[in-house]
Protein backbone atom coordinates (compact mmCIF):
# COMPACT_ATOMS: atom_id res chain seq x y z
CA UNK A 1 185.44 247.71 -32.75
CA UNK A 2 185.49 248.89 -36.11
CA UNK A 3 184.19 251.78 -37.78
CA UNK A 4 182.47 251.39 -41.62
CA UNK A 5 183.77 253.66 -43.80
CA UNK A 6 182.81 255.05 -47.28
CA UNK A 7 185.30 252.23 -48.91
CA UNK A 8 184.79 249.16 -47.40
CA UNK A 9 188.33 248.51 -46.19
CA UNK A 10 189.32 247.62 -42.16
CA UNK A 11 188.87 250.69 -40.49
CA UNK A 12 189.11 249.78 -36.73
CA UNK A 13 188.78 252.92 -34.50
CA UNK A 14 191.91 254.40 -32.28
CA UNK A 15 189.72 254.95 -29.38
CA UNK A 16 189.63 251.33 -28.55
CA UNK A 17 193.57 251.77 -27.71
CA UNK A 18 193.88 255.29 -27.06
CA UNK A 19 191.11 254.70 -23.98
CA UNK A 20 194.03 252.17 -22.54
CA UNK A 21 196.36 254.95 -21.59
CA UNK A 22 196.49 255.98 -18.27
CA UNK A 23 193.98 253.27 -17.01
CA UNK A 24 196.23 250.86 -14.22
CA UNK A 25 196.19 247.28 -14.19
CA UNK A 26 193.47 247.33 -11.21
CA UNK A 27 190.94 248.97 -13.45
CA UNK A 28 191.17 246.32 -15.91
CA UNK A 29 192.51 243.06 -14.18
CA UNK A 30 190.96 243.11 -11.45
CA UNK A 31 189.31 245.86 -8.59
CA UNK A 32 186.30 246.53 -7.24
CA UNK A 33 184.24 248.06 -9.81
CA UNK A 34 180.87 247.48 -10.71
CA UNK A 35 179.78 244.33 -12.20
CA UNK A 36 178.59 244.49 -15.34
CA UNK A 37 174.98 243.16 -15.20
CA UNK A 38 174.60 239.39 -17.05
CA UNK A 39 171.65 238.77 -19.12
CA UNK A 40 171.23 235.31 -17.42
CA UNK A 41 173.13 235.62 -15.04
CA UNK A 42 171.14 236.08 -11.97
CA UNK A 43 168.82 233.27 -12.66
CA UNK A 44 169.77 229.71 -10.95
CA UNK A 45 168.50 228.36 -14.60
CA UNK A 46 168.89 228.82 -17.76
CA UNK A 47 166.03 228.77 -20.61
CA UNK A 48 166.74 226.16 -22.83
CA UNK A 49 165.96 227.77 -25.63
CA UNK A 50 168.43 231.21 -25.17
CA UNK A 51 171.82 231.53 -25.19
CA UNK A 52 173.01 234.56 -22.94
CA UNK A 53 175.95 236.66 -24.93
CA UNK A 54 177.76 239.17 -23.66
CA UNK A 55 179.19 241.82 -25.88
CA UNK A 56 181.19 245.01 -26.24
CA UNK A 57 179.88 245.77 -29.66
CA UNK A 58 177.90 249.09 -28.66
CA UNK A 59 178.71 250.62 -31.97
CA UNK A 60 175.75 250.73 -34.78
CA UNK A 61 178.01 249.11 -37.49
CA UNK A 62 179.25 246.16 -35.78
CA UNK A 63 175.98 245.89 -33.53
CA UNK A 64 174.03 245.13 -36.32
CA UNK A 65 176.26 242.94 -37.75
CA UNK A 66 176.33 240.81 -34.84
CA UNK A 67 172.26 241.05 -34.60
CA UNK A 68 171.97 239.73 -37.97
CA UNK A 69 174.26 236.64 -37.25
CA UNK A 70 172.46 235.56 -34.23
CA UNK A 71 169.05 236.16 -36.39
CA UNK A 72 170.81 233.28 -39.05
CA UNK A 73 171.49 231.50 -36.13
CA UNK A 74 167.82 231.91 -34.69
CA UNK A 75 166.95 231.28 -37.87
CA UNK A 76 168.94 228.00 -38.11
CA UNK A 77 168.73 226.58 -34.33
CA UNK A 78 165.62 228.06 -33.25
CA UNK A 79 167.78 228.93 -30.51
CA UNK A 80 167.80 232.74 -29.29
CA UNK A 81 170.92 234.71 -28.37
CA UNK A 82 169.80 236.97 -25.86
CA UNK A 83 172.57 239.66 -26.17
CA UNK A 84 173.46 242.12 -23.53
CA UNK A 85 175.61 244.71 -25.24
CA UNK A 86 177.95 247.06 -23.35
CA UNK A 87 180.09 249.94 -24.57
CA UNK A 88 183.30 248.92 -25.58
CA UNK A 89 185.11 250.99 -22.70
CA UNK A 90 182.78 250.13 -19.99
CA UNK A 91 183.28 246.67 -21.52
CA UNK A 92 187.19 246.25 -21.37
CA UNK A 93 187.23 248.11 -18.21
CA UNK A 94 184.89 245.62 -16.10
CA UNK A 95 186.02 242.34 -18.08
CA UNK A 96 187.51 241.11 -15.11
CA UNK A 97 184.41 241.47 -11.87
CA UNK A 98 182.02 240.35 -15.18
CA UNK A 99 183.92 237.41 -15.84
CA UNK A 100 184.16 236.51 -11.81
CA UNK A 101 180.71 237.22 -11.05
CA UNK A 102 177.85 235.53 -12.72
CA UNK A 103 178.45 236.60 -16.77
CA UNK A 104 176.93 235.99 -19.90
CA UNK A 105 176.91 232.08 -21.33
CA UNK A 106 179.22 233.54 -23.95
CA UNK A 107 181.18 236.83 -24.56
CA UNK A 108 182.91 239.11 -27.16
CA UNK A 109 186.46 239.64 -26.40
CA UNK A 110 190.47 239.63 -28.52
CA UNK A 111 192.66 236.64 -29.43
CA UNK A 112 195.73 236.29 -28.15
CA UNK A 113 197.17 237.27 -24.18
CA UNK A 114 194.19 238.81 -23.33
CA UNK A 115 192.04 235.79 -23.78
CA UNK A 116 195.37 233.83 -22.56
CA UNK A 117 195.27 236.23 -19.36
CA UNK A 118 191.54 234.96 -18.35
CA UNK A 119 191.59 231.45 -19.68
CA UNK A 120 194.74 231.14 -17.06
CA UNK A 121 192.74 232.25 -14.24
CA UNK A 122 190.18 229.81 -14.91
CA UNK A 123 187.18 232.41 -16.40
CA UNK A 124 186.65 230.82 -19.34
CA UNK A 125 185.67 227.24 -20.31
CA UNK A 126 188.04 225.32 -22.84
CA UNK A 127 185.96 224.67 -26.12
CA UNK A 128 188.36 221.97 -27.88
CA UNK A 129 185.04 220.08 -28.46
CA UNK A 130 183.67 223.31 -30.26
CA UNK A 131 187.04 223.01 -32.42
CA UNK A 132 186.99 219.55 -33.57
CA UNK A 133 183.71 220.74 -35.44
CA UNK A 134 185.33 224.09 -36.83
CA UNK A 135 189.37 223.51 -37.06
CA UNK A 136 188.98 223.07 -40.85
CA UNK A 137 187.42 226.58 -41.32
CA UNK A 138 190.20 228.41 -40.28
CA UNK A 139 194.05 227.95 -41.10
CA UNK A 140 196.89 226.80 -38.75
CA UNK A 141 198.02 230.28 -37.49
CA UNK A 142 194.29 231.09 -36.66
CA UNK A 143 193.83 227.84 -34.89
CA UNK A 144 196.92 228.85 -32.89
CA UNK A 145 195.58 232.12 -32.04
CA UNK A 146 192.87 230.65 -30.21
CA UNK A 147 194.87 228.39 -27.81
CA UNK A 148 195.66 229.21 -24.34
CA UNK A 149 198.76 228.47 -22.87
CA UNK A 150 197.79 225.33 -21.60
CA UNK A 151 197.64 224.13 -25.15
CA UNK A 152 193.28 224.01 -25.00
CA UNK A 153 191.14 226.00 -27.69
CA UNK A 154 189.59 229.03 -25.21
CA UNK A 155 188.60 231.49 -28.05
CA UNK A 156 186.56 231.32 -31.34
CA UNK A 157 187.57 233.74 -34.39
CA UNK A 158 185.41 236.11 -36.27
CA UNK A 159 187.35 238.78 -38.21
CA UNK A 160 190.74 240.42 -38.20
CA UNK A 161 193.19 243.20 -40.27
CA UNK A 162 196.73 243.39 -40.56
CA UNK A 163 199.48 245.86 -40.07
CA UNK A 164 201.46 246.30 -43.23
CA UNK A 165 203.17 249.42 -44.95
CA UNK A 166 201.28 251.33 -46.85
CA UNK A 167 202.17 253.52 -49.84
CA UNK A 168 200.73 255.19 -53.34
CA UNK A 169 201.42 253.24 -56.33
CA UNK A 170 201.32 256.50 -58.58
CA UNK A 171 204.41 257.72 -55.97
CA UNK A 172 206.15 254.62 -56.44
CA UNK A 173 205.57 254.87 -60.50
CA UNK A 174 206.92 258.32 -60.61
CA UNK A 175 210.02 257.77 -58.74
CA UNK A 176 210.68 253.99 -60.24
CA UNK A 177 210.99 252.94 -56.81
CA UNK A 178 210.16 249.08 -55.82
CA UNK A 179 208.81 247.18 -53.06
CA UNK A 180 211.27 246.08 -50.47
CA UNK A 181 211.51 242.98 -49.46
CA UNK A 182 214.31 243.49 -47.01
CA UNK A 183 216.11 245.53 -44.76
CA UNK A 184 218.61 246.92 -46.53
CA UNK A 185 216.38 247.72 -48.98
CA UNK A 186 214.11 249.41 -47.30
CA UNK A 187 216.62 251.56 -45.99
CA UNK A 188 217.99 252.13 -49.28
CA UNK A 189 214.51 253.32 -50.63
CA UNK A 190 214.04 255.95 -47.26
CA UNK A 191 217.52 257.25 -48.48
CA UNK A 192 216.10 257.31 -51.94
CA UNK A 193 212.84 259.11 -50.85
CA UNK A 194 214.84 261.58 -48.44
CA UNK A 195 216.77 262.53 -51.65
CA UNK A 196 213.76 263.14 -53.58
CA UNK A 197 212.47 265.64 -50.79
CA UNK A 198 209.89 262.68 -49.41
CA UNK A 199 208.79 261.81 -46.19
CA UNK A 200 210.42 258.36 -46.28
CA UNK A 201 208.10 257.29 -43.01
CA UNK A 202 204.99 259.02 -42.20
CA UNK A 203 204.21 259.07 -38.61
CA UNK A 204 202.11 260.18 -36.12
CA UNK A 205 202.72 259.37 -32.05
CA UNK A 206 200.42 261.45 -30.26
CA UNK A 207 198.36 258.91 -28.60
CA UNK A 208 201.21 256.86 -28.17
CA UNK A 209 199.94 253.60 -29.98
CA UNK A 210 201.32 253.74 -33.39
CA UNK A 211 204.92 253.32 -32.03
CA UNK A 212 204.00 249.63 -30.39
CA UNK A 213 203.61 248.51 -33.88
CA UNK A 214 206.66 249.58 -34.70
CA UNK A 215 208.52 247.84 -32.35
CA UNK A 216 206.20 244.65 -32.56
CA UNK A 217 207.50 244.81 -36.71
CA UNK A 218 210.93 245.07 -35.97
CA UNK A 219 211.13 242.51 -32.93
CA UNK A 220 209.85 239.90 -34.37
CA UNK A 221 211.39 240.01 -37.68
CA UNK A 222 214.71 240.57 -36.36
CA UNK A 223 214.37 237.43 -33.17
CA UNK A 224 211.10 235.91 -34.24
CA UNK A 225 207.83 235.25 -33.46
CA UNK A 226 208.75 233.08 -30.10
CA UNK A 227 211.11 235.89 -29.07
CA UNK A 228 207.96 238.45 -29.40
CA UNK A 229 205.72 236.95 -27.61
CA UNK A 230 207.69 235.63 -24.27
CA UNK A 231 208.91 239.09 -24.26
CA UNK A 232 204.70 240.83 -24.13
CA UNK A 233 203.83 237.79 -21.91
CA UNK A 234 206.31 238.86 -19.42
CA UNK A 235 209.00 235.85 -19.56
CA UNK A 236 211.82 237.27 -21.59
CA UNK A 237 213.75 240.43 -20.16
CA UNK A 238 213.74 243.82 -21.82
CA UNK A 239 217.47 243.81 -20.93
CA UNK A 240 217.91 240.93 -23.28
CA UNK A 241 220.67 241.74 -26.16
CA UNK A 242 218.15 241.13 -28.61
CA UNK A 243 215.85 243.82 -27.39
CA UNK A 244 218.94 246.24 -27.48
CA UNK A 245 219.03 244.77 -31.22
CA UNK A 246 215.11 246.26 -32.08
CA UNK A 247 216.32 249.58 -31.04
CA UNK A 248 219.72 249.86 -32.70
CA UNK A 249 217.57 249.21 -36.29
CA UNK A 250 214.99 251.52 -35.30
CA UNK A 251 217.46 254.07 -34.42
CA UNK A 252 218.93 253.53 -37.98
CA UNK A 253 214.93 254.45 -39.84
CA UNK A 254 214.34 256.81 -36.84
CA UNK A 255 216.01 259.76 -38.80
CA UNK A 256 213.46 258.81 -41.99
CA UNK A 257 210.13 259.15 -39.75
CA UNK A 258 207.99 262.04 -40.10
CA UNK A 259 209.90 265.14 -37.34
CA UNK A 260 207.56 265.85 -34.32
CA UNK A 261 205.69 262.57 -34.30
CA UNK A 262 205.16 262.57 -30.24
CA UNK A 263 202.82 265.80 -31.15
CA UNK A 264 201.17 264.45 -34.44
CA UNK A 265 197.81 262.16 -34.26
CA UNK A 266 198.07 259.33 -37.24
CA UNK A 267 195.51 260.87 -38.89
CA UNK A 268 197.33 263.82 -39.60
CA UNK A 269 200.48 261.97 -40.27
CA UNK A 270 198.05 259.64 -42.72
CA UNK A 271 197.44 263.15 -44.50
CA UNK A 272 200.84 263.41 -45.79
CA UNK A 273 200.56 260.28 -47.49
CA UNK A 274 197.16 261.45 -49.21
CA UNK A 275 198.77 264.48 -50.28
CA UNK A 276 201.96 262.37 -51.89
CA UNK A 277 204.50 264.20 -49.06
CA UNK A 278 205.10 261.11 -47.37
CA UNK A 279 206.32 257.97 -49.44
CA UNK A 280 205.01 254.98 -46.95
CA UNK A 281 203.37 254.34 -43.50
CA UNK A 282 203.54 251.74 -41.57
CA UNK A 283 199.85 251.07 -39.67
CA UNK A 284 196.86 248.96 -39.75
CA UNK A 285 194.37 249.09 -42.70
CA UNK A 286 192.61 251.67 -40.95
CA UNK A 287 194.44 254.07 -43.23
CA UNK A 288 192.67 253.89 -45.98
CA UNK A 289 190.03 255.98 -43.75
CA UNK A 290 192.03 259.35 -44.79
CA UNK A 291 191.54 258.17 -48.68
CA UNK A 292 187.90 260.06 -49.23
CA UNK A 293 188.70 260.60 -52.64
CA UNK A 294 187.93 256.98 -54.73
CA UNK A 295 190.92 257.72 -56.74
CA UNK A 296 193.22 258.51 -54.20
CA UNK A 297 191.83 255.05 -52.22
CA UNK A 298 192.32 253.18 -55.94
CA UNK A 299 195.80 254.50 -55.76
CA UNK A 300 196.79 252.93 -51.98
CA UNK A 301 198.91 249.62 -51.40
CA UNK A 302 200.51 247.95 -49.02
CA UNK A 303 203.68 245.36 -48.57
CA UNK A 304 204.65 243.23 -45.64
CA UNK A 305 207.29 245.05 -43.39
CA UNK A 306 210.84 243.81 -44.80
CA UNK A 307 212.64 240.60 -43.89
CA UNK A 308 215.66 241.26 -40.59
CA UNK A 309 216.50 238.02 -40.29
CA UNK A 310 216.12 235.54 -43.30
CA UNK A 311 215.10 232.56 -40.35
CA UNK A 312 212.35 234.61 -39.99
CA UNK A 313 211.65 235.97 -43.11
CA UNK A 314 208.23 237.74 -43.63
CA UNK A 315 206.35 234.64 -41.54
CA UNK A 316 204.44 236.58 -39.19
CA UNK A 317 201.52 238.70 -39.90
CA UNK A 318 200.47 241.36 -37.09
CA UNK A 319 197.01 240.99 -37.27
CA UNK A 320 194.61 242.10 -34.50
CA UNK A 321 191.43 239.38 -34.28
CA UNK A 322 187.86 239.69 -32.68
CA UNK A 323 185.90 236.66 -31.93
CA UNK A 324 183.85 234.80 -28.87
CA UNK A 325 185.03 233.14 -25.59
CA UNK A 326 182.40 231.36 -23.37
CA UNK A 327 182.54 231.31 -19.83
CA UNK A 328 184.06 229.86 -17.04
CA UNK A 329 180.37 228.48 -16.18
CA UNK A 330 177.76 228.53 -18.38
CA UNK A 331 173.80 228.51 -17.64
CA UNK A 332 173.43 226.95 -20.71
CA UNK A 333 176.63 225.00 -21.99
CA UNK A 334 174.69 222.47 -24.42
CA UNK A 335 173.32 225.52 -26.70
CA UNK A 336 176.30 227.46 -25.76
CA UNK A 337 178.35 224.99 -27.65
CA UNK A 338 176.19 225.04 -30.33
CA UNK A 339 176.42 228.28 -31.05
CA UNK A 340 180.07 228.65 -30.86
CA UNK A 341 180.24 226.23 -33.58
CA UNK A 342 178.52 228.06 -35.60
CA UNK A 343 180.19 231.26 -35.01
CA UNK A 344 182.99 229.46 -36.31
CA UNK A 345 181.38 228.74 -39.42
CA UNK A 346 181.68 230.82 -43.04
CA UNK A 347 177.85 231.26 -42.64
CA UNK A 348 178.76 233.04 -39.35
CA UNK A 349 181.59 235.13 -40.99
CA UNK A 350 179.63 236.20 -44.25
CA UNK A 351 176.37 237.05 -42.44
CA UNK A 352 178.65 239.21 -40.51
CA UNK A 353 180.56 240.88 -43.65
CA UNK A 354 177.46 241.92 -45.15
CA UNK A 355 176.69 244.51 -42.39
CA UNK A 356 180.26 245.76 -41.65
CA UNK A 357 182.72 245.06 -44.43
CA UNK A 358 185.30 247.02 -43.13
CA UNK A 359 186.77 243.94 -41.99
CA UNK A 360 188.16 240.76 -43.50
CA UNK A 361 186.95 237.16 -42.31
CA UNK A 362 189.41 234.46 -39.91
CA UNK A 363 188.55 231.91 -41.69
CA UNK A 364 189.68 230.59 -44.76
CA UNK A 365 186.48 229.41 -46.59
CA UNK A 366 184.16 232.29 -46.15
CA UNK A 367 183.35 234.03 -48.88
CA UNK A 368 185.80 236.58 -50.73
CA UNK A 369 183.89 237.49 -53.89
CA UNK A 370 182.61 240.90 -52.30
CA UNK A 371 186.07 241.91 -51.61
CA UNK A 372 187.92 245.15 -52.68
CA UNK A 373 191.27 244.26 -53.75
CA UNK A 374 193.24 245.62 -50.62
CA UNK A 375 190.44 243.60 -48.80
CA UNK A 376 191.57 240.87 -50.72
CA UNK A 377 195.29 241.30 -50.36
CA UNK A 378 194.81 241.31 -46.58
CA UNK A 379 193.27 238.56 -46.38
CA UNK A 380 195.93 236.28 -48.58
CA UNK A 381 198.42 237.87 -46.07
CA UNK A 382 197.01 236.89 -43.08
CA UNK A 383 195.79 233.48 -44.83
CA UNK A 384 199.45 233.16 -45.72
CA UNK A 385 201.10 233.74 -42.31
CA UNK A 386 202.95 231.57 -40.41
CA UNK A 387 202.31 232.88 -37.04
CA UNK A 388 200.17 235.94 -36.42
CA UNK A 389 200.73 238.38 -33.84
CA UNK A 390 198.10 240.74 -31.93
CA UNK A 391 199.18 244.18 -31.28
CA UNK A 392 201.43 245.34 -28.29
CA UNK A 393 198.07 245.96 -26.12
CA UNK A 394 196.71 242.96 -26.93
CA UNK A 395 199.80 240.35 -26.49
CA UNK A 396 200.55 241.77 -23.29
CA UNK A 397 198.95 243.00 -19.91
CA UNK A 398 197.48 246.24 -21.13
CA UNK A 399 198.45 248.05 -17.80
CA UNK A 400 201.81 247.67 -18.91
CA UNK A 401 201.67 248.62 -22.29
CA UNK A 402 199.64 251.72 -21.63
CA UNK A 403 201.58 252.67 -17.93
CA UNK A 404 205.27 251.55 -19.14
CA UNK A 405 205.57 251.38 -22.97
CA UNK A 406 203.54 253.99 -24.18
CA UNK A 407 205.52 256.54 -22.28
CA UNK A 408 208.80 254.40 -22.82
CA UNK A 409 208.32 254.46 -26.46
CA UNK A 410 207.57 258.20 -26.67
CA UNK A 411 210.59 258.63 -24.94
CA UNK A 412 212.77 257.00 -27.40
CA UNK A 413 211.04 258.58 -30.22
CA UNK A 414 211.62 261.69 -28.93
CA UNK A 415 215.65 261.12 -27.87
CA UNK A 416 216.95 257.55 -29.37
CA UNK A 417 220.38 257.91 -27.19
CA UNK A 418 220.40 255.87 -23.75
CA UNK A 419 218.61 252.99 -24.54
CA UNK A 420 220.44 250.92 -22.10
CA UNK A 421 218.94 252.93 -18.89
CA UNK A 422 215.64 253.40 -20.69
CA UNK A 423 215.25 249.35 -20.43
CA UNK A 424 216.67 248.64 -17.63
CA UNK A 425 213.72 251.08 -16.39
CA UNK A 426 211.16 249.01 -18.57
CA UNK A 427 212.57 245.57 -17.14
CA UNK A 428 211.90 247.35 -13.47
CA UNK A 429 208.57 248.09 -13.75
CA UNK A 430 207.42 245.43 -15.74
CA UNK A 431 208.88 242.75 -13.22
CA UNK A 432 206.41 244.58 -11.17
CA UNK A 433 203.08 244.88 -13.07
CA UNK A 434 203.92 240.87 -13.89
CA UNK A 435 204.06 239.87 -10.13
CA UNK A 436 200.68 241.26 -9.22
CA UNK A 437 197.63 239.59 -9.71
């Protein structure tokens, strides 16, 4: 979940990826772990008059903003949401014996293959009624988001961030460099910064997250968004020549990243781009949490990652999205319903954005007027996208990301030479992790 900070921007916290690594597939997907305990869910009815919700929003930020959109939702219906509220970990780590035991009428969980994952196992309950009430609050790569792979609306949108590159305007001023809009470009401008005794690339490795968005930028503008997201879900091979393709062009900006990355936390690495070492950064807009200065905040921008491929262009936004499934079967469907409509409403949204507004609404008609302007320009870019994309842990079975890629990715950060073996290795163990439940 995210964290508020002093500015207002999207400041999600690392520790909801960093706790991924080292935990296997059967801790998340599936073992024998305590259940986490349903508010309603031991009951053989439900009162008509509650809604149980299940949620990983254990943080006092976000866990008041929720509690003050069921209150305008109380306030509204009459009908309460009786919400039992886990920490995120415990959360994420028992998703799987919550959602097969009795759960919660409704839950908190993340667009894209992870509600895909549990909507394919039959844990969730399709809600394409709740859509034909709500498609026209949120635009078409939103909508898309929220499908399942059997084409059926599983998963209701609340608020989201993207991943851009990030930079100081004063740094660009002073140097009379511009904004690339592709490749070559942005090479060009890392040569540029290198000769100006910049840090073309700031970057930090050392919990071994930051370098799936890399590769989730560069795959999918170089072989598009279809290309990016067989390849997480499991269907396209790692040994594919397009994957080869990802690493030759990072190979060729490798050399303008920040030396000793493997070792460096993003934080730190954010540092050099507060103290105008580092010319750009490529991360979420959780950045702007290292800006504690107003001025030096005032002074931070961001551009879309440069075009590869110009079939692709700039058309998909990695944006990582929080929002509401229900489940598989609910003590209370009727209210559930309800009140999935209205989480997909801009009353939802805004009551939400009051508490935390370190986030930017998924749909297109809340209201903006409160916005910063970075919130603003994050929310025209996601708006704006063609297709938007999750994150690396979120698009694909998090076992894998944190048991095969993490590590993987390190690897190559830390040696770029043998690529061939170091996929071959990835295809291996993936075509494992993919065959098990």
């Amino acid at each position: 979940m995210p964290d508020l900070s002093p500015s207002g921007l999207s400041f999600p916290s690392p520790s909801r990826r960093t706790m991924l690594r080292g935990m296997g597939g059967a801790a998340l997907l599936g073992a024998g772990i305590p259940l986490l305990s349903a508010c309603g869910g031991s009951g053989t009815s439900a009162d008509p008059k509650t809604v149980t919700l299940g949620s990983k929003a254990s943080d006092a930020v976000p866990k008041k903003a929720f509690a003050d959109v069921y209150a305008a939702y109380k306030k509204k219906s009459g009908i309460t949401v009786d919400v039992n509220t886990k920490d995120s970990n415990t959360f994420q780590e028992q998703i799987n014996s919550y959602l097969q035991g009795t759960p919660d009428d409704v839950f908190t969980w993340f667009a894209g293959y992870r509600m895909q994952f549990f909507a394919a196992k039959g844990l969730a309950t399709p809600i394409d009624d709740v859509w034909q009430k709500i498609a026209g609050n949120f635009p078409e790569a939103m909508q898309k988001l929220s499908k399942g792979e059997d084409g059926k609306y599983y998963f209701v949108p609340l608020y989201t961030y993207p991943w851009a590159v990030f930079y100081r305007k004063s740094v660009f001023k002073q140097y009379g460099y511009e904004v690339p809009t592709t490749w070559d470009d942005f090479v060009a401008l890392c040569k540029q910064m290198q000769k100006d005794k910049l840090v073309p690339i700031a970057f930090g490795d050392k919990d071994a997250w930051p370098a799936l968005g890399t590769f989730d930028q560069i795959n999918f503008r170089k072989n598009g968004y279809d290309f990016h997201v067989d390849l997480m879900a499991g269907k396209a091979s790692w040994t594919d020549a397009k994957v080869k393709s990802v690493f030759d062009l990072w190979a060729e900006i490798l050399p303008y990243h920040q030396e000793g990355a493997v070792g460096r936390t993003w934080q730190d690495a954010a540092q050099t781009l507060v103290s105008k070492k580092a010319g750009m950064y490529l991360l979420g807009t959780f950045v702007g949490q290292q800006f504690t200065n107003p001025a030096d905040l005032e002074d931070l921008d961001f551009f879309a990652f440069p075009e590869i491929d110009p079939a692709y262009g700039q058309d998909t936004v990695e944006a990582p999205t929080d929002g509401f499934m229900m489940s598989k079967s609910p003590k209370n469907k009727a209210e559930g319903v309800k009140l999935m409509e209205f989480l997909g409403t801009p009353e939802a949204e805004e009551a939400y954005l009051k508490a935390d507004p370190s986030v930017v609404a998924a749909s297109t008609k809340a209201d903006t007027s409160a916005y910063t302007p970075l919130q603003k320009k994050a929310y025209d870019m996601i708006a704006g996208a063609k297709s938007l994309t999750q994150f690396m842990d979120r698009d694909s079975r998090p076992d894998f990301t944190s048991t095969v890629m993490q590590p993987s990715l390190q690897k190559f950060v830390r040696d770029p030479k043998g690529v061939d073996s170091l996929l071959s290795s990835i295809e291996r163990q993936k075509k494992t992790i993919f065959a098990s439940s």
